[in-house]
PDB file of N, CA and C in Angstrom:
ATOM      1  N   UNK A   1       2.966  16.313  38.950  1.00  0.00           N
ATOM      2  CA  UNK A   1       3.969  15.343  38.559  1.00  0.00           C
ATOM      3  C   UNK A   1       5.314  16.063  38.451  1.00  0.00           C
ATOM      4  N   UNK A   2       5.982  16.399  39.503  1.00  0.00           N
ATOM      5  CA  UNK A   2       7.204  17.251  39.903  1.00  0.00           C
ATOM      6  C   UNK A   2       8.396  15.833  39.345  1.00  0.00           C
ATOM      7  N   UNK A   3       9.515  15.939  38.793  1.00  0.00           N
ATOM      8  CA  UNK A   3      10.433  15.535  38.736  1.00  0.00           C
ATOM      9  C   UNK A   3      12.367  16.053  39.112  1.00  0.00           C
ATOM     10  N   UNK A   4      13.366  15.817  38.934  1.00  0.00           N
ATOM     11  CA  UNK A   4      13.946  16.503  39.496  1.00  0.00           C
ATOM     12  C   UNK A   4      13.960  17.949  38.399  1.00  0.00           C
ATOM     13  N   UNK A   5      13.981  17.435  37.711  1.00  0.00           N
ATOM     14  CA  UNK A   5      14.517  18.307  36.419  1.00  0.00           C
ATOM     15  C   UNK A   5      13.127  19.331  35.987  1.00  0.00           C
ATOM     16  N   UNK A   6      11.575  19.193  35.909  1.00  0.00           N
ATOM     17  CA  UNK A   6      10.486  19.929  35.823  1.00  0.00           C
ATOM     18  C   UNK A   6      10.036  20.126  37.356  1.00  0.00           C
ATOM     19  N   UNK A   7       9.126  21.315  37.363  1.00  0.00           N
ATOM     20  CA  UNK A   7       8.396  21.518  38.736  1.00  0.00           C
ATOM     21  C   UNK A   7       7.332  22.313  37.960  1.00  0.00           C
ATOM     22  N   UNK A   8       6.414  22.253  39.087  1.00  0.00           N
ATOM     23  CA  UNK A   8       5.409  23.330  38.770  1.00  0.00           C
ATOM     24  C   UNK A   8       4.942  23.944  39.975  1.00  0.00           C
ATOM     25  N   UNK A   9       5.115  25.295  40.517  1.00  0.00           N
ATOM     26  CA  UNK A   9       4.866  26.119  41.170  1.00  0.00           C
ATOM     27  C   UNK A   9       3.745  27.004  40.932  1.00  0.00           C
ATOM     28  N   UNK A  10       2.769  27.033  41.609  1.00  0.00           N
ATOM     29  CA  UNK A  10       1.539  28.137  41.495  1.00  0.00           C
ATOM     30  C   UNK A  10       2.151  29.735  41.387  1.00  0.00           C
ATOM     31  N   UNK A  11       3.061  30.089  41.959  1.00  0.00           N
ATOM     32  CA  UNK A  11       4.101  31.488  41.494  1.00  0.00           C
ATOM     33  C   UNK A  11       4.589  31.618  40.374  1.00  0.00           C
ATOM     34  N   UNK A  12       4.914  30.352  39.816  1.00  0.00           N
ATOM     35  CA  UNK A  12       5.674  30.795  38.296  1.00  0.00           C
ATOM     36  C   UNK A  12       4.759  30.333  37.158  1.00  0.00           C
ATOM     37  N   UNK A  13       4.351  31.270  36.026  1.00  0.00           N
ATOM     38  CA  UNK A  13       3.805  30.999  35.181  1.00  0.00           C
ATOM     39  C   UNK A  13       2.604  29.955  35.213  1.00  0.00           C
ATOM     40  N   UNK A  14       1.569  30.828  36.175  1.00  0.00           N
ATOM     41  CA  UNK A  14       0.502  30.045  36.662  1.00  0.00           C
ATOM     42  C   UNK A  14       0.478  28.672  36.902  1.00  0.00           C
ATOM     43  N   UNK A  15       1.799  28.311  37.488  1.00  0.00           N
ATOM     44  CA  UNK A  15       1.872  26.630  37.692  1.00  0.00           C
ATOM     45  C   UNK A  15       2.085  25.701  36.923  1.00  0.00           C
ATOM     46  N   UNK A  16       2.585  26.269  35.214  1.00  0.00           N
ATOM     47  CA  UNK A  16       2.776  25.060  34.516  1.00  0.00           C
ATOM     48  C   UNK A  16       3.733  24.697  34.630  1.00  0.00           C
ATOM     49  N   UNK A  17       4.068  23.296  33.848  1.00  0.00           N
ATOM     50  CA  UNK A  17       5.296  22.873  34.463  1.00  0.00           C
ATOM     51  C   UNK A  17       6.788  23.709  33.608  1.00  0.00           C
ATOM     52  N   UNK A  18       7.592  23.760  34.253  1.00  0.00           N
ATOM     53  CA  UNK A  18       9.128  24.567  33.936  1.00  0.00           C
ATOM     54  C   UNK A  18       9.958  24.080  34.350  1.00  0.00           C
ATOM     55  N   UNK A  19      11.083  23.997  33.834  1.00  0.00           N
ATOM     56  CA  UNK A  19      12.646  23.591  34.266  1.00  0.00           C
ATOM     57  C   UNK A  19      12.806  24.253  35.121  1.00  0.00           C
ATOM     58  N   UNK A  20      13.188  23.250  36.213  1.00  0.00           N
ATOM     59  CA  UNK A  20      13.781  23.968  37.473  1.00  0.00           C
ATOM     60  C   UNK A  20      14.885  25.093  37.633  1.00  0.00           C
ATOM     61  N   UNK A  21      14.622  25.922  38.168  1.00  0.00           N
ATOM     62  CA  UNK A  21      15.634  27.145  38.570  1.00  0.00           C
ATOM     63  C   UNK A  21      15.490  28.278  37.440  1.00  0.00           C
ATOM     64  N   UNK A  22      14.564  28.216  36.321  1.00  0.00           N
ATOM     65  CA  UNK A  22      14.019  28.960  35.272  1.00  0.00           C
ATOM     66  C   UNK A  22      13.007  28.919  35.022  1.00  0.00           C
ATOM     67  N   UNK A  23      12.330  30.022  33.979  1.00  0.00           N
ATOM     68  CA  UNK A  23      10.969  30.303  33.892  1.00  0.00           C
ATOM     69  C   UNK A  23      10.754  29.822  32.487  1.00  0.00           C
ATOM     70  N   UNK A  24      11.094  28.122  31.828  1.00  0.00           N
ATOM     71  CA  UNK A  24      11.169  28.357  30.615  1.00  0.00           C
ATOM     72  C   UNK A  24       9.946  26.857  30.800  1.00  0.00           C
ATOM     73  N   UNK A  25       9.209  27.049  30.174  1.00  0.00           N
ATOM     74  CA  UNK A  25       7.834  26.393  30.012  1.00  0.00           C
ATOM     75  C   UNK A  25       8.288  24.669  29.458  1.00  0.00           C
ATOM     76  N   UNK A  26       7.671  23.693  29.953  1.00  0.00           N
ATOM     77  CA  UNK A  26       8.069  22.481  28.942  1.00  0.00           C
ATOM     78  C   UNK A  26       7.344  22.580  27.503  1.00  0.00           C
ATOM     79  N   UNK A  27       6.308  23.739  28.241  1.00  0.00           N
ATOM     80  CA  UNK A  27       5.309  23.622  26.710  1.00  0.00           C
ATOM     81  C   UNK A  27       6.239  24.401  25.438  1.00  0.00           C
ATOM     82  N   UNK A  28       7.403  25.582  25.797  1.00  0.00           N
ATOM     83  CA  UNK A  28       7.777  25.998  24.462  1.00  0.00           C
ATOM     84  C   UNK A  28       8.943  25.125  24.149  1.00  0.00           C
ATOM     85  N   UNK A  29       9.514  24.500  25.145  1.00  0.00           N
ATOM     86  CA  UNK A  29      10.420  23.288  24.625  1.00  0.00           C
ATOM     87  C   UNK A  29      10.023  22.349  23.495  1.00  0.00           C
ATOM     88  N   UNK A  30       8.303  22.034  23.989  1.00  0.00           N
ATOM     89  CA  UNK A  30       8.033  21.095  22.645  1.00  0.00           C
ATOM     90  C   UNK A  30       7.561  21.380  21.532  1.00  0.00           C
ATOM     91  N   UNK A  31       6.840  22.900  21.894  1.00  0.00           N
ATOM     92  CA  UNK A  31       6.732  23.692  20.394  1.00  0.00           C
ATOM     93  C   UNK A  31       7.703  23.920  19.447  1.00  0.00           C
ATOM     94  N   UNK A  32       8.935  24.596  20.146  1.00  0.00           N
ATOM     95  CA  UNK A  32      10.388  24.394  19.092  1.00  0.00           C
ATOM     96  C   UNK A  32      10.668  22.900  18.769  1.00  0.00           C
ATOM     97  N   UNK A  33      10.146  22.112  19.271  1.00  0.00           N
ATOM     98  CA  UNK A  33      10.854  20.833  18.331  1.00  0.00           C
ATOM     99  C   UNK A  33       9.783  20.358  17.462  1.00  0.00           C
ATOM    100  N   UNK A  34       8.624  20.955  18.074  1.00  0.00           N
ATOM    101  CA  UNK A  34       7.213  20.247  16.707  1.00  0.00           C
ATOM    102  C   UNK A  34       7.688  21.057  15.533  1.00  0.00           C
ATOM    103  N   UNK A  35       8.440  22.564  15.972  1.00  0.00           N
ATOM    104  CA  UNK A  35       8.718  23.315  14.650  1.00  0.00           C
ATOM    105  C   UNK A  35       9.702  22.949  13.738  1.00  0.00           C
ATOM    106  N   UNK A  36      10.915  22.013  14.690  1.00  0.00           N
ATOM    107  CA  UNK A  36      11.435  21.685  13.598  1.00  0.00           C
ATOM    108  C   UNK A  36      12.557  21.976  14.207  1.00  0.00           C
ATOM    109  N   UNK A  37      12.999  23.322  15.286  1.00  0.00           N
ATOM    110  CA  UNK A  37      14.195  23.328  16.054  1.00  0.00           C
ATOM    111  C   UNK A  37      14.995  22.888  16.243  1.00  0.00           C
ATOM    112  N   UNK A  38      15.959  22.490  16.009  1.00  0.00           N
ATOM    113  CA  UNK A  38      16.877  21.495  16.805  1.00  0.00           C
ATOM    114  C   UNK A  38      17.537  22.045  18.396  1.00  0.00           C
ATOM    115  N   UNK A  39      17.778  20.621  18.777  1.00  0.00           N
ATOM    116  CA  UNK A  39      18.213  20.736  19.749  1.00  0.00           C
ATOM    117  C   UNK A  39      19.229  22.240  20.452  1.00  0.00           C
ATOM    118  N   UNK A  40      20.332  21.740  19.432  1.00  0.00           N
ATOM    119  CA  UNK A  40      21.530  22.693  19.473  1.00  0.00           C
ATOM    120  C   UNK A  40      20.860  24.198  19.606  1.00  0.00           C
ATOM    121  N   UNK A  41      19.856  24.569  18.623  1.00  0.00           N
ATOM    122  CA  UNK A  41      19.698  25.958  18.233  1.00  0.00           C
ATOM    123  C   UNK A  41      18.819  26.224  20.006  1.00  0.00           C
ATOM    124  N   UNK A  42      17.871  25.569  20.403  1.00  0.00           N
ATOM    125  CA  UNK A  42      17.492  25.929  21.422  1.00  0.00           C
ATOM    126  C   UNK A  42      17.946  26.279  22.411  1.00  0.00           C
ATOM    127  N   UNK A  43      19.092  25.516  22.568  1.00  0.00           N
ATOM    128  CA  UNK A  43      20.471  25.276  23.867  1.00  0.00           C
ATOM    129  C   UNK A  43      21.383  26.580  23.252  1.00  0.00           C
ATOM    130  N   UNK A  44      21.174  27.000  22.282  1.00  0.00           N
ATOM    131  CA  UNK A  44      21.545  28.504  22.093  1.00  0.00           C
ATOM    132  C   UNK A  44      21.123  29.325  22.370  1.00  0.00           C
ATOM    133  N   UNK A  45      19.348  29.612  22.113  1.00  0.00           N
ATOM    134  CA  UNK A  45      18.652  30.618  22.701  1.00  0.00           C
ATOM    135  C   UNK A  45      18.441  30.447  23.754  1.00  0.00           C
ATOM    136  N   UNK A  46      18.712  29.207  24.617  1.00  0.00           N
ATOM    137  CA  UNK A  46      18.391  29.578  26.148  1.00  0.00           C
ATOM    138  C   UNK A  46      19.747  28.721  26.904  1.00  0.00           C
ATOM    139  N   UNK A  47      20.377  29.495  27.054  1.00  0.00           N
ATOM    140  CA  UNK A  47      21.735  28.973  27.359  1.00  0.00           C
ATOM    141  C   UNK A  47      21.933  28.126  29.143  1.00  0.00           C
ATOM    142  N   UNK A  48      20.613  28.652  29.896  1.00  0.00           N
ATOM    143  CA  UNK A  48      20.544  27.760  30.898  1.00  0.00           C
ATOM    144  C   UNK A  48      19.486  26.785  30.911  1.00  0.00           C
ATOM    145  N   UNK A  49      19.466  26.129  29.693  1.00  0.00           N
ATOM    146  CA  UNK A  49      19.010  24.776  29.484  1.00  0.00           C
ATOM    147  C   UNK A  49      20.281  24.234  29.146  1.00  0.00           C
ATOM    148  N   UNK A  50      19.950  22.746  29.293  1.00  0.00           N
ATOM    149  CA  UNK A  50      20.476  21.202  28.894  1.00  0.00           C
ATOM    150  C   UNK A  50      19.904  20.253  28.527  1.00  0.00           C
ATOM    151  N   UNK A  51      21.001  19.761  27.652  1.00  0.00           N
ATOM    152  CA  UNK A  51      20.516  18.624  26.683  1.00  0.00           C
ATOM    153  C   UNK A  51      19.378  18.033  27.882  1.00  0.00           C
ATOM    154  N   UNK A  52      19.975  17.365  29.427  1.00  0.00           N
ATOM    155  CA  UNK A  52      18.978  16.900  29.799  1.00  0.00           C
ATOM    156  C   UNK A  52      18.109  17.431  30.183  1.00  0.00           C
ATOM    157  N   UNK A  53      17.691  19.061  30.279  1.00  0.00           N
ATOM    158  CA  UNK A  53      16.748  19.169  29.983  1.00  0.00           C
ATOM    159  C   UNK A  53      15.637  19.169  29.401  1.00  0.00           C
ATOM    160  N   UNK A  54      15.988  19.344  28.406  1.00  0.00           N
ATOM    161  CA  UNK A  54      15.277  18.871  27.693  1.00  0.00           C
ATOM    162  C   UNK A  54      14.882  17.562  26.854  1.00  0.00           C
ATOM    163  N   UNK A  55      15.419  16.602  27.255  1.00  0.00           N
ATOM    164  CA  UNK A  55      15.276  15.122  27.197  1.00  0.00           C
ATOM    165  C   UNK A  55      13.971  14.901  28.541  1.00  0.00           C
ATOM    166  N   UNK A  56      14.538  15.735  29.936  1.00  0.00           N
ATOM    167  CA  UNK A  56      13.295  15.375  30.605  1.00  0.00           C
ATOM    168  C   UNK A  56      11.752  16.215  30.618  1.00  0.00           C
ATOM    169  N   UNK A  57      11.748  17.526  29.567  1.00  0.00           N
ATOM    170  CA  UNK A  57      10.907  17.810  28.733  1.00  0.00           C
ATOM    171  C   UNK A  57       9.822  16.719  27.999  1.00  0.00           C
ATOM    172  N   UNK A  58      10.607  15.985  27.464  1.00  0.00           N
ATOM    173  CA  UNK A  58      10.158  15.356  26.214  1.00  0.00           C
ATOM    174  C   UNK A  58       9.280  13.929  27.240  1.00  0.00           C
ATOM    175  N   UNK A  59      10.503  13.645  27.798  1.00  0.00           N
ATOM    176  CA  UNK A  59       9.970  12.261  29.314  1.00  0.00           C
ATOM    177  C   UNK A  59       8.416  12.802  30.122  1.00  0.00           C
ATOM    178  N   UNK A  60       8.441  14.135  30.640  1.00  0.00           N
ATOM    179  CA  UNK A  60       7.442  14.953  31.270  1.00  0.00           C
ATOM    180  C   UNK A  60       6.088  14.292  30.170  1.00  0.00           C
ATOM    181  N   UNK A  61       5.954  14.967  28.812  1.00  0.00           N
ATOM    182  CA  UNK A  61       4.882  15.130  28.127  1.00  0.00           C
ATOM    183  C   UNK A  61       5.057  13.731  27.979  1.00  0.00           C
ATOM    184  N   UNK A  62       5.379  12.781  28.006  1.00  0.00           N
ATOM    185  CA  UNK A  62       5.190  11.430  27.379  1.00  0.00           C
ATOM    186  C   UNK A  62       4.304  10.862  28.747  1.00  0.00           C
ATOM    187  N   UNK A  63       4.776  11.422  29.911  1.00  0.00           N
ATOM    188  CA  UNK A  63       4.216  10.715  30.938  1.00  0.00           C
ATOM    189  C   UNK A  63       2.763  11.462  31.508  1.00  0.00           C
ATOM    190  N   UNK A  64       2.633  12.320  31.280  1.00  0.00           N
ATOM    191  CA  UNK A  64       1.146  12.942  31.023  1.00  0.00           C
ATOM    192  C   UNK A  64       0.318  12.641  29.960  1.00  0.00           C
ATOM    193  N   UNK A  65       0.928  12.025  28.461  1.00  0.00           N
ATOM    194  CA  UNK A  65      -0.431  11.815  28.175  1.00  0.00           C
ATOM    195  C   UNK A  65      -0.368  10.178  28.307  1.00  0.00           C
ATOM    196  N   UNK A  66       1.041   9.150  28.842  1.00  0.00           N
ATOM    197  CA  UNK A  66      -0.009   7.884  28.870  1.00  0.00           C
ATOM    198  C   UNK A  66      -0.402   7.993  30.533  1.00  0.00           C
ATOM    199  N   UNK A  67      -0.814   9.213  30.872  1.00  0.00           N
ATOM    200  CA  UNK A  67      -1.757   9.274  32.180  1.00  0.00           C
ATOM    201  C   UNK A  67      -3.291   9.500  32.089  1.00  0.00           C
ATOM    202  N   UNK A  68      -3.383  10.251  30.364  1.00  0.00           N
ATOM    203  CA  UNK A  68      -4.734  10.621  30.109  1.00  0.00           C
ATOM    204  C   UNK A  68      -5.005  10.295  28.963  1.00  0.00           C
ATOM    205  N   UNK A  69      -6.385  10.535  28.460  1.00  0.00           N
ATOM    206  CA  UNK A  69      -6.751   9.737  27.771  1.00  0.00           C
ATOM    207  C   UNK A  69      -6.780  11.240  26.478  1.00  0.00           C
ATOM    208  N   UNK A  70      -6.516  11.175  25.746  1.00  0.00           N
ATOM    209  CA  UNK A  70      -6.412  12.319  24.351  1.00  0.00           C
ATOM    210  C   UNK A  70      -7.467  11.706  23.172  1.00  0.00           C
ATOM    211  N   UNK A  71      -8.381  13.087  23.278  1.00  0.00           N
ATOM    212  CA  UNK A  71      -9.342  12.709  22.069  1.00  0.00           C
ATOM    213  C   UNK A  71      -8.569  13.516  20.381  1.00  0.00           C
ATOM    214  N   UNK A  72      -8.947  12.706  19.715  1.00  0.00           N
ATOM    215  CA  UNK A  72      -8.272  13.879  18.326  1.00  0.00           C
ATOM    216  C   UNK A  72      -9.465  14.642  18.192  1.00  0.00           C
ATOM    217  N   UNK A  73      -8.735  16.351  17.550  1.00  0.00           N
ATOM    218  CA  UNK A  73      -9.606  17.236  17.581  1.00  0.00           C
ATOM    219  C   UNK A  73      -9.543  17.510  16.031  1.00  0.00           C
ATOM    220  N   UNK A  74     -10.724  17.629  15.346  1.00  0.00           N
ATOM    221  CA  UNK A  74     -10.679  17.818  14.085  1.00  0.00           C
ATOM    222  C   UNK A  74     -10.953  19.057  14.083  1.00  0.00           C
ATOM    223  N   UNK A  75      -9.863  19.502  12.600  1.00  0.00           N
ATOM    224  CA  UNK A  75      -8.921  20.804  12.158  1.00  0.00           C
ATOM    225  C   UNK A  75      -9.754  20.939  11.029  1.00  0.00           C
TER     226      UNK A  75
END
């Protein structure tokens, strides 16, 4: 599920998906915001992201899971 803004390449980081033209995972995009991150501070530590990047981060994971079906895993 390639968009303009995510890709996933079997060369970069075993194919998960990443912002195009960088090696920055959608998966630690959404870990810093489950942590609590804000926006701003991220777009600091990685200065070749964007806001819309990471808006189409957030679009990516929304559209993978209403593609699958998610069991809850008890903690």
């Amino acid at each position: 599920m390639d968009t303009p803004r995510i890709v996933s390449d079997p060369n970069i980081l075993f194919g998960k998906p990443t912002i195009r033209g960088t090696r920055i995972p959608v998966e630690l995009i959404l870990e810093k915001l489950a942590d609590g991150e804000t926006v701003d501070a991220i777009l600091s530590s990685y200065p070749k992201l964007t806001k819309e990047d990471i808006s189409a981060a957030l679009d990516f994971a929304a559209q993978a899971l209403r593609n699958d079906v998610v069991y809850p895993v008890a903690v």
